[in-house]
Protein backbone atom coordinates (compact mmCIF):
# COMPACT_ATOMS: atom_id res chain seq x y z
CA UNK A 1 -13.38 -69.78 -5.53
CA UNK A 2 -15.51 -69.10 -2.54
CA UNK A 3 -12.69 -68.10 -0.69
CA UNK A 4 -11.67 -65.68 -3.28
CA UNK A 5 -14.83 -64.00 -3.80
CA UNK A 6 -15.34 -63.59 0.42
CA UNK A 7 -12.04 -61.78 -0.26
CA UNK A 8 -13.32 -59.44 -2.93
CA UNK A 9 -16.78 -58.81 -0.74
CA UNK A 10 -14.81 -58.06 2.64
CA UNK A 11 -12.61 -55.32 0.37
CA UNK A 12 -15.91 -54.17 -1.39
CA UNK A 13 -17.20 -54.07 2.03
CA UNK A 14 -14.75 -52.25 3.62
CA UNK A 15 -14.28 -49.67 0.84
CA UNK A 16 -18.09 -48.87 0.89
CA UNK A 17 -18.17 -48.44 5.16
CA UNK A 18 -14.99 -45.90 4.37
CA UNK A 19 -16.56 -44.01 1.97
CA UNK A 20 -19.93 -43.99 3.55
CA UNK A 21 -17.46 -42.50 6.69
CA UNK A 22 -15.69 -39.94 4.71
CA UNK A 23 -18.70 -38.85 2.90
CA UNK A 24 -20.45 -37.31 5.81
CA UNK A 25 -17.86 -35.31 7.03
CA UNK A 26 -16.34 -34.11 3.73
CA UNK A 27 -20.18 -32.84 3.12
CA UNK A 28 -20.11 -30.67 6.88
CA UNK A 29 -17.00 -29.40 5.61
CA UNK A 30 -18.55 -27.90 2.30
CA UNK A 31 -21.93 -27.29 3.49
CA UNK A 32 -22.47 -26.19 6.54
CA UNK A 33 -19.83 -22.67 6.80
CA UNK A 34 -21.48 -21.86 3.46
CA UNK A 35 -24.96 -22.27 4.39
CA UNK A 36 -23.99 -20.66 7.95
CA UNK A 37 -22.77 -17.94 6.11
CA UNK A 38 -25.32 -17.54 4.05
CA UNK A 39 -27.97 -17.36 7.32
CA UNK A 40 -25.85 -15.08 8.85
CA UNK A 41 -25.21 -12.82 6.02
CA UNK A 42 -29.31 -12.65 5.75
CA UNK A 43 -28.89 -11.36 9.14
CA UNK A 44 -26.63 -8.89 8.95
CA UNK A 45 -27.82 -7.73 5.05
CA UNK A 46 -28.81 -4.12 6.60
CA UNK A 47 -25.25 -3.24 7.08
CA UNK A 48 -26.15 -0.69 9.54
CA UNK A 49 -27.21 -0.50 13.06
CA UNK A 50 -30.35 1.54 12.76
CA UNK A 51 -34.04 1.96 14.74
CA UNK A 52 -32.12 2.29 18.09
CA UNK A 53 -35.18 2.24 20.59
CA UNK A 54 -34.61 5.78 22.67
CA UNK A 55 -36.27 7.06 25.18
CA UNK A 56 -36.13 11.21 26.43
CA UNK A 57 -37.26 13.40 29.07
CA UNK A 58 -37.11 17.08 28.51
CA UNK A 59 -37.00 18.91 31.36
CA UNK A 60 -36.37 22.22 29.68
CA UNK A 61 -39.01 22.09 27.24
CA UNK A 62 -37.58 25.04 25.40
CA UNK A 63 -37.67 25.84 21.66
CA UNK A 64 -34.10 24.57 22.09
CA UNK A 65 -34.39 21.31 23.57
CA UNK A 66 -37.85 20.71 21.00
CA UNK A 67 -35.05 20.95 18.35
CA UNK A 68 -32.72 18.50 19.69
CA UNK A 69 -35.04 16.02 20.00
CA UNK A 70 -36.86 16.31 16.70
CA UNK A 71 -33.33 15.96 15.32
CA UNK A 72 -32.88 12.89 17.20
CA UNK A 73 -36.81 11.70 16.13
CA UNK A 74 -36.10 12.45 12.81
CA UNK A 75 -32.68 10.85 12.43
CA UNK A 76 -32.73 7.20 11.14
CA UNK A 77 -30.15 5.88 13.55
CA UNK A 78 -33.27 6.33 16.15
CA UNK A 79 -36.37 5.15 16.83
CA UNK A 80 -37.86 7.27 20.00
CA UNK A 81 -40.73 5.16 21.69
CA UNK A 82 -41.10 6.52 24.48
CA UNK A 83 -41.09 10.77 26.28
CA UNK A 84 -41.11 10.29 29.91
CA UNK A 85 -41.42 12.55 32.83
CA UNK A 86 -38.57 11.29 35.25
CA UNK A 87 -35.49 9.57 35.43
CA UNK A 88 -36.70 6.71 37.26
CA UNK A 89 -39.03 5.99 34.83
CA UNK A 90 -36.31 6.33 31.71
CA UNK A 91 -34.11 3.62 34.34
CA UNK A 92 -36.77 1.31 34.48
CA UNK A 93 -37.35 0.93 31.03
CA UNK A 94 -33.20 0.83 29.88
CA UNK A 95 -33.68 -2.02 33.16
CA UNK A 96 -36.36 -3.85 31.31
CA UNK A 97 -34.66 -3.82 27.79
CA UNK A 98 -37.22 -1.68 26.17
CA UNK A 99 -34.59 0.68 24.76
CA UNK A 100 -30.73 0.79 24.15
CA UNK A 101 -30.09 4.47 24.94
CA UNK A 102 -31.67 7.13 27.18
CA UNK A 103 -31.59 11.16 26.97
CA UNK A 104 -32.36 13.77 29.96
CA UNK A 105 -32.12 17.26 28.83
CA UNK A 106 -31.75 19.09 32.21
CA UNK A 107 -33.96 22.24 32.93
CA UNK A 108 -32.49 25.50 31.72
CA UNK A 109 -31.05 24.14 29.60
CA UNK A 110 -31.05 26.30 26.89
CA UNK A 111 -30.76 29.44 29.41
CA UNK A 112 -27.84 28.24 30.79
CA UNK A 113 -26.44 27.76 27.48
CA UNK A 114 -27.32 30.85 26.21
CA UNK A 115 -25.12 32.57 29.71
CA UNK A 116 -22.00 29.92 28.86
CA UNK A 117 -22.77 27.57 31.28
CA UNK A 118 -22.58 24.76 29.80
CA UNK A 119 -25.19 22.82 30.62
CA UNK A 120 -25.06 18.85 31.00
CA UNK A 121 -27.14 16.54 28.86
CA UNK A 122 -26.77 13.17 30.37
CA UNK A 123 -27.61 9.71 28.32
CA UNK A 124 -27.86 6.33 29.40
CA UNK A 125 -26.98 2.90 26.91
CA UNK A 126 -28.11 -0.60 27.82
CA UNK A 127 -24.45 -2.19 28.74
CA UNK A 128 -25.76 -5.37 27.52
CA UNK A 129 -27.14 -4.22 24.21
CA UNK A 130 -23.56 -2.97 23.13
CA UNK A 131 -24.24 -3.25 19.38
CA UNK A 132 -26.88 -0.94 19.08
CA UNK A 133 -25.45 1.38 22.43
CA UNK A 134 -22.24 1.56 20.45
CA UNK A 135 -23.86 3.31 17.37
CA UNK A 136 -26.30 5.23 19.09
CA UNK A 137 -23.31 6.90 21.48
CA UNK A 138 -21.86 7.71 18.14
CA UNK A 139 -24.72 9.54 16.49
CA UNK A 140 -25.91 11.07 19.71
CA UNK A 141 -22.56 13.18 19.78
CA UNK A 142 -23.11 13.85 16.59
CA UNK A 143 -25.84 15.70 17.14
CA UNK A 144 -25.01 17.24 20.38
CA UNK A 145 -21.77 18.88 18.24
CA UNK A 146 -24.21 19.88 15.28
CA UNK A 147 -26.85 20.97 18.03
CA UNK A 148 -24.26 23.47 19.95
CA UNK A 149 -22.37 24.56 16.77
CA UNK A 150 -25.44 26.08 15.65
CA UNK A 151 -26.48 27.49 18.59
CA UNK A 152 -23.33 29.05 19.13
CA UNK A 153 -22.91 30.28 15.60
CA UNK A 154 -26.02 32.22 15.86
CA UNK A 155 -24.97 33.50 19.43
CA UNK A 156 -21.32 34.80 18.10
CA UNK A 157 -23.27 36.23 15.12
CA UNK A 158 -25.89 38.31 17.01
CA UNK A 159 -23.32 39.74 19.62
CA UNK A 160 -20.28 40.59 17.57
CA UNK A 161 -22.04 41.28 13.94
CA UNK A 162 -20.19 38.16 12.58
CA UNK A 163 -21.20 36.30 8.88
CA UNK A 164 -21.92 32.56 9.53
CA UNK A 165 -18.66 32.05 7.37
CA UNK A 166 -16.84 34.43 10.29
CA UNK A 167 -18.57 33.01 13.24
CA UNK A 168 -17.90 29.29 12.23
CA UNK A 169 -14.52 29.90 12.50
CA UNK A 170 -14.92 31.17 16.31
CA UNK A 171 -16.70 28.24 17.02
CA UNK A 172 -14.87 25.35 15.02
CA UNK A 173 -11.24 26.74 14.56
CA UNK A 174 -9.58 23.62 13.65
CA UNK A 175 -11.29 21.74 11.37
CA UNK A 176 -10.91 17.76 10.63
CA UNK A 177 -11.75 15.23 8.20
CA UNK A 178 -12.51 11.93 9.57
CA UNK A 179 -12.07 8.40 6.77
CA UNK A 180 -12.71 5.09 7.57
CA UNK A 181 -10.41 2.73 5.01
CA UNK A 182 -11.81 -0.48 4.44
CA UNK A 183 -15.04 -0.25 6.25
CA UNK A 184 -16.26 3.51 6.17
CA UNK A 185 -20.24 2.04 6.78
CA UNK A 186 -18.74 0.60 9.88
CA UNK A 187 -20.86 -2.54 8.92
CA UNK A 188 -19.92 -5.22 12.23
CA UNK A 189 -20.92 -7.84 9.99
CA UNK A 190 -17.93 -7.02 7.50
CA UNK A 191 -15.63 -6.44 10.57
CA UNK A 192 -16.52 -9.44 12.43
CA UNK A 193 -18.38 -12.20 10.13
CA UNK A 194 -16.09 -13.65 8.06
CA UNK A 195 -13.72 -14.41 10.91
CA UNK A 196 -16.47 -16.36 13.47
CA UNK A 197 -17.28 -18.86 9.69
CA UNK A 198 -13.52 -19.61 9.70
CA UNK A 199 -13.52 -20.23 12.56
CA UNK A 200 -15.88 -22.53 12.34
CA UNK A 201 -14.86 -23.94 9.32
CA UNK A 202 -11.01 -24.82 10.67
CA UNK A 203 -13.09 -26.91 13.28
CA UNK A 204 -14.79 -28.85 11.02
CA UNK A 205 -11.40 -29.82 8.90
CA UNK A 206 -9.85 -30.58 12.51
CA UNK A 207 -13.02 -33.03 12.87
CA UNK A 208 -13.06 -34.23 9.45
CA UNK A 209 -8.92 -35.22 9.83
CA UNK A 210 -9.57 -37.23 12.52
CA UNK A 211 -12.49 -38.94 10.62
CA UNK A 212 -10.00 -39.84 7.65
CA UNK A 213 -8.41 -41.97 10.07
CA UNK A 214 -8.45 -45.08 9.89
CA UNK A 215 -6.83 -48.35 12.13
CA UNK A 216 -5.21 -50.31 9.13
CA UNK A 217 -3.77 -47.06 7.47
CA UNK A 218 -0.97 -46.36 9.76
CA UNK A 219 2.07 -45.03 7.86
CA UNK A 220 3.38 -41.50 7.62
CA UNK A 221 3.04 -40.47 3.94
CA UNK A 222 -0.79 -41.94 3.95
CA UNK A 223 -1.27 -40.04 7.25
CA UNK A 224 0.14 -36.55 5.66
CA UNK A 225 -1.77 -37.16 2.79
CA UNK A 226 -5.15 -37.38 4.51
CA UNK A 227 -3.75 -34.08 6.21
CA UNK A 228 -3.44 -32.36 3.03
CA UNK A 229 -6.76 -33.62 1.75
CA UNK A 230 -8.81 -32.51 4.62
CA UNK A 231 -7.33 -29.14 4.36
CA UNK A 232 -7.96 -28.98 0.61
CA UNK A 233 -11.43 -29.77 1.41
CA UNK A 234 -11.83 -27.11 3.77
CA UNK A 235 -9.84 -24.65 1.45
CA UNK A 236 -12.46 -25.41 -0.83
CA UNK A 237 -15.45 -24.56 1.88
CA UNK A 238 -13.71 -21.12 2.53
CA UNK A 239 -13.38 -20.05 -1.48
CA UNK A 240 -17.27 -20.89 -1.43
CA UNK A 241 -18.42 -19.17 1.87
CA UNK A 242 -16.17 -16.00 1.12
CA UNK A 243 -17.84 -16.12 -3.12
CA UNK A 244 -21.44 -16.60 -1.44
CA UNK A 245 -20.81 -13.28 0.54
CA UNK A 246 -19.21 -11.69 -1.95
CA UNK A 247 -22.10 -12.51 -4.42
CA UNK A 248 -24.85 -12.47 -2.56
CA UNK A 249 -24.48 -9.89 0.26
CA UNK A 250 -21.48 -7.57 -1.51
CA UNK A 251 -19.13 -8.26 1.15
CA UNK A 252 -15.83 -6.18 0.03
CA UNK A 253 -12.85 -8.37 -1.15
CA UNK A 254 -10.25 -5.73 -2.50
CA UNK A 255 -6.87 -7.60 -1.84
CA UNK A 256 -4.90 -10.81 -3.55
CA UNK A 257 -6.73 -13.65 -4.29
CA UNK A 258 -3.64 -15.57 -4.83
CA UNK A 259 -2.01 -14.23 -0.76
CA UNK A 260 -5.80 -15.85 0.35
CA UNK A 261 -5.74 -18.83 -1.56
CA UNK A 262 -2.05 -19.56 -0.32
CA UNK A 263 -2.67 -18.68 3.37
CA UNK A 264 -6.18 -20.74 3.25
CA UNK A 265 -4.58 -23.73 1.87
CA UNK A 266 -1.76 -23.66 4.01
CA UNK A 267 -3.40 -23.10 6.81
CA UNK A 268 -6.25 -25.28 6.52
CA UNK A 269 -3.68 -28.32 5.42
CA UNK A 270 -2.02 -27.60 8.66
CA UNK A 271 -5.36 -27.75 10.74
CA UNK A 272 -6.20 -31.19 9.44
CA UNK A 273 -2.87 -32.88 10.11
CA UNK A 274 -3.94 -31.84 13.54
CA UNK A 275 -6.91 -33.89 13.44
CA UNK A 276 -4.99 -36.63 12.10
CA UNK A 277 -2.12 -36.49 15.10
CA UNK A 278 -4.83 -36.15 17.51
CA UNK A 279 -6.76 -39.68 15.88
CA UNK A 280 -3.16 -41.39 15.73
CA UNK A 281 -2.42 -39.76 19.44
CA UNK A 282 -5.71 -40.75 21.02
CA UNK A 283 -6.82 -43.47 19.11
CA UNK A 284 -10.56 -43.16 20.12
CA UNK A 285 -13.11 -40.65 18.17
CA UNK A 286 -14.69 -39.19 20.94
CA UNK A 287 -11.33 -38.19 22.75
CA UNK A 288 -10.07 -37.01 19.31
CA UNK A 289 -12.88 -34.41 18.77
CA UNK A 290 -12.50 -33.29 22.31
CA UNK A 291 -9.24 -31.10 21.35
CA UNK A 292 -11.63 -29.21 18.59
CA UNK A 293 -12.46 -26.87 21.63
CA UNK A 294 -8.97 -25.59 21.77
CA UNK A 295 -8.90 -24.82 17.75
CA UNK A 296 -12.31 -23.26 18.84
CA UNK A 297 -10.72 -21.21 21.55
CA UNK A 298 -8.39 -19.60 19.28
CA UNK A 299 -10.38 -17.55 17.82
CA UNK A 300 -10.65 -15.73 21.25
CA UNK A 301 -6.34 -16.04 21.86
CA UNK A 302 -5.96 -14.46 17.92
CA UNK A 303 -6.97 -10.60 18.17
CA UNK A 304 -9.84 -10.88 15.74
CA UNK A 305 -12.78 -9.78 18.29
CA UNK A 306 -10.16 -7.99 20.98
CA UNK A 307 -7.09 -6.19 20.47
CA UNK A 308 -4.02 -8.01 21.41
CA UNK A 309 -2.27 -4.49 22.41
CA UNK A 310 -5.24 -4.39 25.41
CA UNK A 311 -4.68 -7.92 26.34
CA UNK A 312 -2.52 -8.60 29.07
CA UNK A 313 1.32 -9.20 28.84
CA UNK A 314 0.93 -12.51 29.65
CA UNK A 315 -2.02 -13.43 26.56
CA UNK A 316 -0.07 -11.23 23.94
CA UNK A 317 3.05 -13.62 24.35
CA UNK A 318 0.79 -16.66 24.25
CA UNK A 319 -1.13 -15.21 20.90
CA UNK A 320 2.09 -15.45 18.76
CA UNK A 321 2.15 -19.13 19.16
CA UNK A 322 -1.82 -19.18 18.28
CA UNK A 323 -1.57 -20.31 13.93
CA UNK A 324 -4.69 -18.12 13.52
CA UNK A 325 -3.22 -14.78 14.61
CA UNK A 326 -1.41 -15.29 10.75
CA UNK A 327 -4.34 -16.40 9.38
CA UNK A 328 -7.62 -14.64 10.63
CA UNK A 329 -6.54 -11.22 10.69
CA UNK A 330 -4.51 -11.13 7.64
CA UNK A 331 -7.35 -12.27 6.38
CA UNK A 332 -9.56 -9.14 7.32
CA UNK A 333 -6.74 -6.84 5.79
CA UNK A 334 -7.19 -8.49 2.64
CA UNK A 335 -10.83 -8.34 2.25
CA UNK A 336 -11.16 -4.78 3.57
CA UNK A 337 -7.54 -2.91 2.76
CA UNK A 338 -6.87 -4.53 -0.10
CA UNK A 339 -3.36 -6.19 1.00
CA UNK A 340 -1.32 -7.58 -1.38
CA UNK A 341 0.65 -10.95 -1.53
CA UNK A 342 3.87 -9.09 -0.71
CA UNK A 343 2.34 -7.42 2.14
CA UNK A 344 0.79 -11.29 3.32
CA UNK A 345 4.72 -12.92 2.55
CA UNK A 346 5.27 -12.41 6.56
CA UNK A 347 1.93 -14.37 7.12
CA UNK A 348 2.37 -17.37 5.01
CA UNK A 349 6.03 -17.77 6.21
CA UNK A 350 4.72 -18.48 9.75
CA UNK A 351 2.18 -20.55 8.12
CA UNK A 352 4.64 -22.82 6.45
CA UNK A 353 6.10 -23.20 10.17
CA UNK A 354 2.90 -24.47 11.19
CA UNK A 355 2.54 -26.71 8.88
CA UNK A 356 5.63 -28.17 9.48
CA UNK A 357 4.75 -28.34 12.93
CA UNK A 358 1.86 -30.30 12.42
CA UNK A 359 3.41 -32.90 10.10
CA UNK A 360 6.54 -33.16 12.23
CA UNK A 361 3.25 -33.58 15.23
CA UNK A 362 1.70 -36.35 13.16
CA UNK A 363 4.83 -38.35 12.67
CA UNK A 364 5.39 -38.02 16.59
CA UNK A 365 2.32 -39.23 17.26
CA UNK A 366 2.26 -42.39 15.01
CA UNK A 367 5.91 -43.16 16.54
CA UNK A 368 4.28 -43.32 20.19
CA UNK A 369 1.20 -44.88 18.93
CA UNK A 370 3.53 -47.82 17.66
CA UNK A 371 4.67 -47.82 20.86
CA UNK A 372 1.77 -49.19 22.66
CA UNK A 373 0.65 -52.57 22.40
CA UNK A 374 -2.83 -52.53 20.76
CA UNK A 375 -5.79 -54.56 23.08
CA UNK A 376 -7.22 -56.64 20.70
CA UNK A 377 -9.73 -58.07 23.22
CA UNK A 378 -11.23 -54.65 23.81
CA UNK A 379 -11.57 -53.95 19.88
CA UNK A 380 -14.90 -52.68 18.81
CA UNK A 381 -16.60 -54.21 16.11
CA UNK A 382 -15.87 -50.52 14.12
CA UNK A 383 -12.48 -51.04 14.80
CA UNK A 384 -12.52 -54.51 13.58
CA UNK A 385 -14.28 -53.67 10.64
CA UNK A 386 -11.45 -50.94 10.08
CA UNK A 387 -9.12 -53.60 10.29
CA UNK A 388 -10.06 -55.57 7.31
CA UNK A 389 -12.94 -57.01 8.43
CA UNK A 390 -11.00 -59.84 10.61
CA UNK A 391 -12.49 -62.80 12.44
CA UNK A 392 -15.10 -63.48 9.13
CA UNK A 393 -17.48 -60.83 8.92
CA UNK A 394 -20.17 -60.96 6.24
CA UNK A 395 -19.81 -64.65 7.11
């Protein structure tokens, strides 16, 4: 009788220390992308890049250059803080970080414009502020072109007699519509943010397959199954981080739910058999977790933040063989063009390779691990415990 019911507490034990292990790791699966993305989304709510800090020195000081800048004071995208008198002192404040962009407006300027000279306006941006230099090079060239269209409009109207109608068509004689499909606010956070919280959510279902692992559970199917559950759980995390920003922060999701679902459940199965080869493979924790920086690194290796066509040779080749590259982007081209599960059928078929790969991975790695005679000696009481609770414990 005593004997039985040590039996029944060591399995009650040993149940309770498994589930106290998967618990924890299940919950940073589900938790922390969403709440990530919900402090990130917070953060990049406005959409728009705007009150770039600009500083200008007007050396013309004509009723020409007064225009440009109050068009640049009075634009939105700007926030002017500071007129100087010099270059050097415009340097030393794009050197200090005080603005992102800087303006010189040369002198004659609006003479030489006036004779056809063309005069030179020349700006600086803050190379390490690229965010806000990007959209302020944008909307500064806007302005120029709005700035010198006008001037020249009145110019070809005064000397040749011309309508505005007439003399627009001297100065703009081919004329062009510019769209932006799928993200005409040019909002980075739509571009970039959903990729960086998959990212980090495919390394926490890596993690969370190698915590699912356990000593005494050591065959195949149970292995592939704990594969497929991690990456249900994480397929789970992504439906709630993408809803969340979707819900809460309008995020644009105009494509197939069902091509998402698919790729995201594929996908994430595939990243926690990973984490279950690597536990099997390694058979320590800590050395297990170690391989999460190279799912990490993919996101670099996948063309989601760079273009693969300006990578070189060498890094295109290798980003074929990266499983995000059919995951990530396709991704983006669902949320923002609105791609369709036909369109995704390319995707999910080198998904399903994956997949295979890391099941056919996992059973490699449990054949070698059977290979090597296990050190019972050097067992840690955690391991022990994972073993059924040999040599007595709980007396």
């Amino acid at each position: 009788m005593e004997k039985n019911t040590g039996s029944i507490a060591r399995r009650l034990y040993r149940r309770y220390k498994e589930s106290e292990r998967t618990l924890a790791p299940m919950l940073m699966v589900l938790l922390i992308p969403l709440v990530l993305g919900l402090i990130v989304g917070a953060e990049f709510s406005g959409n728009t890049v705007s009150g770039v800090p600009v500083a200008i020195a007007d050396y013309d000081n004509s009723q020409l250059s007064r225009d440009l800048v109050e068009k640049i004071r009075t634009n939105d995208m700007f926030n002017v803080t500071d007129y100087v008198m010099s270059s050097s002192d415009l340097e030393k404040l794009l050197d200090e970080g005080k603005v992102a962009a800087g303006i010189i407006i040369p002198p004659h300027f609006s003479g030489d414009l006036s004779m056809g000279e063309a005069p030179r306006i020349l700006v600086f941006y803050d190379g390490a502020q690229m965010s806000m230099a990007g959209a302020a090079k944008g909307k500064i060239a806007e302005t120029l072109g709005t700035i010198k269209s006008g001037y020249m409009m009145k110019v070809m109207a005064a000397n040749f007699s011309l309508s505005p109608d007439e003399a627009m068509k001297y100065v703009q004689p081919i004329q062009h519509t510019t769209r932006i499909l799928g993200n005409p606010e040019k909002n980075y956070s739509v571009f970039m943010l959903q990729g960086l919280l998959l990212n980090f959510t495919q390394v926490a279902v890596y993690i969370f397959g190698i915590e699912l692992v356990r000593k005494n559970k050591t065959d195949i199917i149970t292995l592939w199954k704990k594969g497929v559950f991690a990456g249900i759980i994480g397929a789970v995390s992504v439906a709630l981080m993408i809803s969340s920003q979707i819900l809460l922060f309008n995020t644009p999701f105009r494509g197939s739910i069902a091509a998402a679902a698919t790729m995201t459940v594929i996908y994430m199965i595939g990243i926690g058999n990973l984490g279950v080869a690597a536990m099997v493979k390694k058979g320590d924790r800590l050395e297990a977790v170690k391989g999460s920086s190279v799912i990490m690194l993919m996101m670099l290796l996948c063309g989601y933040t760079y273009p693969v066509l300006a990578m070189p040779e060498t890094l295109q080749i290798i980003t074929k063989f990266v499983p995000f590259t059919y995951y990530a982007s396709p991704m983006r081209d669902i949320s923002l063009l609105g791609s369709t599960f036909g369109q995704m059928l390319p995707n999910i078929a080198c998904l399903i390779v994956f997949i295979a790969f890391s099941w056919i991975n996992t059973a490699l790695a449990l054949r070698k691990s059977r290979r090597q005679k296990p050190n019972r000696g050097a067992a840690t009481l955690e391991q022990r415990i994972d073993d059924g609770c040999a040599d007595g414990c709980l007396g």
